[in-house]
Protein backbone atom coordinates (compact mmCIF):
# COMPACT_ATOMS: atom_id res chain seq x y z
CA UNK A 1 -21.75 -21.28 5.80
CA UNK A 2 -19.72 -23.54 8.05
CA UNK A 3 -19.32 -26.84 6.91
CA UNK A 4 -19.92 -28.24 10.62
CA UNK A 5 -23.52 -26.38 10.61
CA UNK A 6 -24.05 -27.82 6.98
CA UNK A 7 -23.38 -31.28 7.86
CA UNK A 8 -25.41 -30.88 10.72
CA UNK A 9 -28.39 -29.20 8.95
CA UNK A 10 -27.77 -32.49 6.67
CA UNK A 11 -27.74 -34.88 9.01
CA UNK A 12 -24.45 -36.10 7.89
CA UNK A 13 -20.57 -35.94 9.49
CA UNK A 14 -18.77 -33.29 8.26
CA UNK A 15 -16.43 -36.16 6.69
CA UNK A 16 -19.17 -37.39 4.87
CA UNK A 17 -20.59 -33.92 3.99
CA UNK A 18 -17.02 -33.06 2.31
CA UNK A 19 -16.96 -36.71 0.49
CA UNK A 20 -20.26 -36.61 -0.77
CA UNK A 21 -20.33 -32.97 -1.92
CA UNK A 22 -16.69 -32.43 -3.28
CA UNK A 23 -17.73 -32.95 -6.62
CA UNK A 24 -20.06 -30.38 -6.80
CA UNK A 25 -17.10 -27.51 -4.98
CA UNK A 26 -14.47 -28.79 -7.37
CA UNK A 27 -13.77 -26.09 -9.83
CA UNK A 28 -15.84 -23.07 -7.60
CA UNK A 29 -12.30 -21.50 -6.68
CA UNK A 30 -12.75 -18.59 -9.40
CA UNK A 31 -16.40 -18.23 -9.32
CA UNK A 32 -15.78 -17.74 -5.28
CA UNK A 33 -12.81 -15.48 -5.48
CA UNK A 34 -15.17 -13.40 -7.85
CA UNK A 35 -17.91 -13.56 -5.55
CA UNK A 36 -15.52 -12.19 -2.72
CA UNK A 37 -14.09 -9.36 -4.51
CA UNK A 38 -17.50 -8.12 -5.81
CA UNK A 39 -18.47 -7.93 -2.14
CA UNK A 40 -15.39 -6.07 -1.15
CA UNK A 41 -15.56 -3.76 -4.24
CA UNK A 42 -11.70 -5.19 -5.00
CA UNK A 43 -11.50 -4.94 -9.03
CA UNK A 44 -8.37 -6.60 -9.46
């Protein structure tokens, strides 16, 4: 989802949205390159 409709849906800036919430997408890269190629059926 885009972070600008996140923020929004949160009532906060986007700014604030990324500060706030970095902690918790710190460390997702693998598990979201995993996700990706699941969905594209890449198995590399």
């Amino acid at each position: 989802m885009p972070p600008v409709e996140v923020a929004e849906r949160a009532g906060h800036s986007v700014a604030v949205l990324l500060k706030v919430y970095a902690k918790v997408l710190d460390g997702q890269r693998e598990k979201s390159n995993q996700r990706i190629n699941d969905l594209l059926g890449d198995d590399s």
